[in-house]
C-alpha atoms as a PDB file:
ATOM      1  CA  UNK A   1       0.000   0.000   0.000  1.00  0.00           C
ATOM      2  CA  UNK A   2       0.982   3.289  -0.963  1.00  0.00           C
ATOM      3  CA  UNK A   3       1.488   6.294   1.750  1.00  0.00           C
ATOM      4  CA  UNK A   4       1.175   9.768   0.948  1.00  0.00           C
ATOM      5  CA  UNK A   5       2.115  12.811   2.714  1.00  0.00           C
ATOM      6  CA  UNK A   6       1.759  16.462   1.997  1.00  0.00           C
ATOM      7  CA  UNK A   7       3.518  19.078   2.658  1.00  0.00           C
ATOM      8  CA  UNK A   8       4.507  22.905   2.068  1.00  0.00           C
ATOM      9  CA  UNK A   9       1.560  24.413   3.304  1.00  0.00           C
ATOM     10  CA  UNK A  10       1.897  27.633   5.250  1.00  0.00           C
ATOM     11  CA  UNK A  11       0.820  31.112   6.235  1.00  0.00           C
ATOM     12  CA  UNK A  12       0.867  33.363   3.200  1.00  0.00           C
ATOM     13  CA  UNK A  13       0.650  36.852   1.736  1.00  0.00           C
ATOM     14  CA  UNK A  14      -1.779  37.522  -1.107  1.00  0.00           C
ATOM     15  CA  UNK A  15       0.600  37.189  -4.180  1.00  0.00           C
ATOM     16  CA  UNK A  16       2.884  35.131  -2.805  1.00  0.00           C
ATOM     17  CA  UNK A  17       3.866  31.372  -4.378  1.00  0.00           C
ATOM     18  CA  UNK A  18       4.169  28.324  -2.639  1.00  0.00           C
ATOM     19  CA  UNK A  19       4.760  25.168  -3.573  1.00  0.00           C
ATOM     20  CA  UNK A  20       3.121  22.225  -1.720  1.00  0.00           C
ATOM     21  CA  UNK A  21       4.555  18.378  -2.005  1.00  0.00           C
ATOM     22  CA  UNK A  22       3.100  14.823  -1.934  1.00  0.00           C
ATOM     23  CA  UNK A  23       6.109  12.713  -1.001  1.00  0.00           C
ATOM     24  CA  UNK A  24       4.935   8.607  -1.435  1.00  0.00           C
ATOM     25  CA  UNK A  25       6.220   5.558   0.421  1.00  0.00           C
ATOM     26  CA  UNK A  26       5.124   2.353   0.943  1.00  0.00           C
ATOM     27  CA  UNK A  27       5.017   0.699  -2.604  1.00  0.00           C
ATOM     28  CA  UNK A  28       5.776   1.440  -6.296  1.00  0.00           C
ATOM     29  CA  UNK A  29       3.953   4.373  -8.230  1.00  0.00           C
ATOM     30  CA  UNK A  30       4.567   2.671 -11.400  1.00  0.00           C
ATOM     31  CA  UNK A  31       0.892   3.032 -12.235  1.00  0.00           C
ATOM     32  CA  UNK A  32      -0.410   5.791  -9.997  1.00  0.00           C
ATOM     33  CA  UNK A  33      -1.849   8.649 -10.914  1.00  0.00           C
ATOM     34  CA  UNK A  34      -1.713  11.118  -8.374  1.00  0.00           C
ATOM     35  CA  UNK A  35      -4.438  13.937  -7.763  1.00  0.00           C
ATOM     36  CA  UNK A  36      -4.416  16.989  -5.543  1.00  0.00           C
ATOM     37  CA  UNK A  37      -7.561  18.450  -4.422  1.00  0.00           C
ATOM     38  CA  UNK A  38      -8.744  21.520  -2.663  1.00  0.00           C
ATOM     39  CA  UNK A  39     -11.817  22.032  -0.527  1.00  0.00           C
ATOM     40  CA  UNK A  40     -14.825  24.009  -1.765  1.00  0.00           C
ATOM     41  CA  UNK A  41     -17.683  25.412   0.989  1.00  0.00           C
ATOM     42  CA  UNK A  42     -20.561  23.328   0.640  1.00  0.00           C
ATOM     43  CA  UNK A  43     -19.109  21.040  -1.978  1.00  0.00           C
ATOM     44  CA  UNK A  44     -16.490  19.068   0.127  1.00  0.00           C
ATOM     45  CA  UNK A  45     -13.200  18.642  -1.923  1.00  0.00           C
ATOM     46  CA  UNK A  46     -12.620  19.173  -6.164  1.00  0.00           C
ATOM     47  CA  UNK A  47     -10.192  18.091  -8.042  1.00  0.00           C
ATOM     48  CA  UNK A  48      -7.424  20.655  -8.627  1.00  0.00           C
ATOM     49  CA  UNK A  49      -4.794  18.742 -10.339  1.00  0.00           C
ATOM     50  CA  UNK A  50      -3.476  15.567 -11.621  1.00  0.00           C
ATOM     51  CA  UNK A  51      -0.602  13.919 -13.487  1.00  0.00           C
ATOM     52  CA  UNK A  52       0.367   9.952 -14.333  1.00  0.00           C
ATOM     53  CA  UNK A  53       3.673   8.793 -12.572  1.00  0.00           C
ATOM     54  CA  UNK A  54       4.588   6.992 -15.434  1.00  0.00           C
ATOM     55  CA  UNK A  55       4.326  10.721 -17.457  1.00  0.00           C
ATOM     56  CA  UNK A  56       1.920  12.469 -20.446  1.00  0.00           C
ATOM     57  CA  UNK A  57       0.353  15.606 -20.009  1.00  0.00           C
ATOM     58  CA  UNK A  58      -1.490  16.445 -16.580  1.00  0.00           C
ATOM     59  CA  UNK A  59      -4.751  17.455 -16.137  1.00  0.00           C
ATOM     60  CA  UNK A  60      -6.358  20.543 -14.177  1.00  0.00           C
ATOM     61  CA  UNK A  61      -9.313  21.983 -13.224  1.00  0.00           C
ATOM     62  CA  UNK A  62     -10.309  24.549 -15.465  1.00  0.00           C
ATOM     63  CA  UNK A  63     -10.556  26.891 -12.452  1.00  0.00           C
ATOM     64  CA  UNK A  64      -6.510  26.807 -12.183  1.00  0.00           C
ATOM     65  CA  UNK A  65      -5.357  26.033 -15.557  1.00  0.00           C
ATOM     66  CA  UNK A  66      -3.103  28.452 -16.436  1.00  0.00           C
ATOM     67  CA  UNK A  67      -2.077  29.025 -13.248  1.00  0.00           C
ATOM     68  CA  UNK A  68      -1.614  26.049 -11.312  1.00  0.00           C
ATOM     69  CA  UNK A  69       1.825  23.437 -12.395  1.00  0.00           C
ATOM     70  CA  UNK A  70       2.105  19.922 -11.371  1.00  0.00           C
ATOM     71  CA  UNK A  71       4.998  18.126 -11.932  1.00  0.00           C
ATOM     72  CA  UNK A  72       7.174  14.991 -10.921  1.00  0.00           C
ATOM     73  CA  UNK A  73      10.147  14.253  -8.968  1.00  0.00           C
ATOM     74  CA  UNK A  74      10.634  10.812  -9.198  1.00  0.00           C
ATOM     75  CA  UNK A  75      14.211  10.910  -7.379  1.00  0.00           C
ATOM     76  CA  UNK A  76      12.197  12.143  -4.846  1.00  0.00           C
ATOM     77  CA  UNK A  77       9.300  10.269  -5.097  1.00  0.00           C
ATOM     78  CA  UNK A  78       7.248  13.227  -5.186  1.00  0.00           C
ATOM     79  CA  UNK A  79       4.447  15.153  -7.066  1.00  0.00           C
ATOM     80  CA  UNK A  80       4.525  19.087  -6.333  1.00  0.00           C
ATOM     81  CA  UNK A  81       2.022  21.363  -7.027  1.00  0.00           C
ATOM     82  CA  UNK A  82       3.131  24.843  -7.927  1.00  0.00           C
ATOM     83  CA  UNK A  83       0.959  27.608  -6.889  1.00  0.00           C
ATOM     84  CA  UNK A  84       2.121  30.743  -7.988  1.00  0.00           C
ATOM     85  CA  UNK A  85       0.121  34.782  -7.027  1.00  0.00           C
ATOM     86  CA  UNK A  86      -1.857  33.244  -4.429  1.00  0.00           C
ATOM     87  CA  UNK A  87      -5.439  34.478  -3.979  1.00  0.00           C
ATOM     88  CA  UNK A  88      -7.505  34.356  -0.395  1.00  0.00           C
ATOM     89  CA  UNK A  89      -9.558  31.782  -2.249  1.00  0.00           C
ATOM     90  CA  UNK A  90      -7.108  29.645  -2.484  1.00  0.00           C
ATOM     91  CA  UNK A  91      -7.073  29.334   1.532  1.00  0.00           C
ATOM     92  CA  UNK A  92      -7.806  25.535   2.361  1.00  0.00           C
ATOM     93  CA  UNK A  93      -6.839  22.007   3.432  1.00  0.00           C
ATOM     94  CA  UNK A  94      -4.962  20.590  -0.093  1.00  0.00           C
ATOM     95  CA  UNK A  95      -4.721  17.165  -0.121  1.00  0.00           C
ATOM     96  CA  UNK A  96      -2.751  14.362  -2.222  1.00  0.00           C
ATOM     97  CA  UNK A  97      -4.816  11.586  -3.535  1.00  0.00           C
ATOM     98  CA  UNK A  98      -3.557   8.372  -5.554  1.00  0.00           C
ATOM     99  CA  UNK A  99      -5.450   6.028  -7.913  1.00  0.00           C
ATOM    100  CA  UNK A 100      -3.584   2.551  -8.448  1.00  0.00           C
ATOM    101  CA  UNK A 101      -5.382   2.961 -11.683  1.00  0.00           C
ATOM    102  CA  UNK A 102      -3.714   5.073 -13.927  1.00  0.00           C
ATOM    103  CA  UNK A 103      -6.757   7.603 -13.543  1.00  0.00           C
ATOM    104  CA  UNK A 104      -9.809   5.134 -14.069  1.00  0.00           C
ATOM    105  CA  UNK A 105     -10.341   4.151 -10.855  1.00  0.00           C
ATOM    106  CA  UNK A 106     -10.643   7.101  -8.614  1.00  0.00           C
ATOM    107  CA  UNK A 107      -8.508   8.215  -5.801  1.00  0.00           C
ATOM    108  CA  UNK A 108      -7.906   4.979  -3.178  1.00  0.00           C
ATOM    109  CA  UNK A 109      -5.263   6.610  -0.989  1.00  0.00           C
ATOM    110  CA  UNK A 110      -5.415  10.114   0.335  1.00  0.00           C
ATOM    111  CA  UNK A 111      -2.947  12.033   2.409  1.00  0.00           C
ATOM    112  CA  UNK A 112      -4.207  14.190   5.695  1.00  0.00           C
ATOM    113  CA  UNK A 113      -3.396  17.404   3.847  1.00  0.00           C
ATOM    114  CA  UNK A 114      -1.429  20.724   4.205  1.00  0.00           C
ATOM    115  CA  UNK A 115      -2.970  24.073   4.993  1.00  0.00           C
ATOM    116  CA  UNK A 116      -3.060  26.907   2.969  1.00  0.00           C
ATOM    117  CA  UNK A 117      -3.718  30.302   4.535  1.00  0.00           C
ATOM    118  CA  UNK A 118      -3.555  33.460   2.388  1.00  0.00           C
ATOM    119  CA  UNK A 119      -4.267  36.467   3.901  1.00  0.00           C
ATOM    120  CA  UNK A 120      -4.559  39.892   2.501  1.00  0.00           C
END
C-alpha cells in the first residue's frame, strides 16, 4: 500500500507562491496517478490537479489552468504542485490523492493534507 504525505503548506501573503509536495512511500507508483484536491464550501473537496507517474500531459481543473503546475520528482518520489500569485480563495486544506489505476479508478489513498492560509 501506498502512503502519501503532503507538505509545504503555510501562512501566506496575497501574491505570494508556494509550492506544496506529496512525497509517497510504501510501494511502487509505477501506475499511480496522483491527484491533488482543494476544498470548496458546501461542496467538500474538487479536483485541482493531476498527473500519471509513469508521465503524459497532466490534467487541471479549469478553475486553475493556467495558473496552477504539477509536476514529478521521481528521485524524490514526489508530485509538487506549484501555486504561484496566491489568492484568499485559495485558503484551504490541499490534499494528495492516488489512484492505483492510472486515472480510471478514482482516488484509493489520500494524504491528511497541508494548509493553505492566504491572507490579505
Amino acid at each position: 500500500q501506498v502512503q502519501l504525505v503532503e507538505s509545504g503548506g503555510g501562512l501566506v501573503q496575497a501574491g505570494d507562491s508556494l509550492r506544496l509536495s506529496c512525497t509517497a512511500s510504501g510501494r511502487t507508483l509505477d501506475y499511480y496517478y496522483i491527484m491533488w484536491f482543494r476544498p470548496v464550501p458546501g461542496k467538500g473537496r474538487d479536483f485541482v490537479a493531476g498527473i500519471k507517474w509513469k508521465g503524459g500531459s497532466p490534467d487541471y481543473a479549469g478553475s486553475v489552468k493556467g495558473r496552477f503546475t504539477i509536476a514529478r520528482d521521481q528521485a524524490d518520489n514526489t508530485v509538487n504542485l506549484n501555486i504561484p500569485n496566491l489568492k484568499l480563495e485559495d485558503t484551504g486544506t490541499y490534499y494528495c490523492a492516488g489512484d492505483p489505476h492510472g486515472g480510471s479508478g478514482g482516488p484509493r489513498v489520500w494524504g491528511k493534507g497541508t494548509l493553505v492560509t492566504v491572507k490579505a
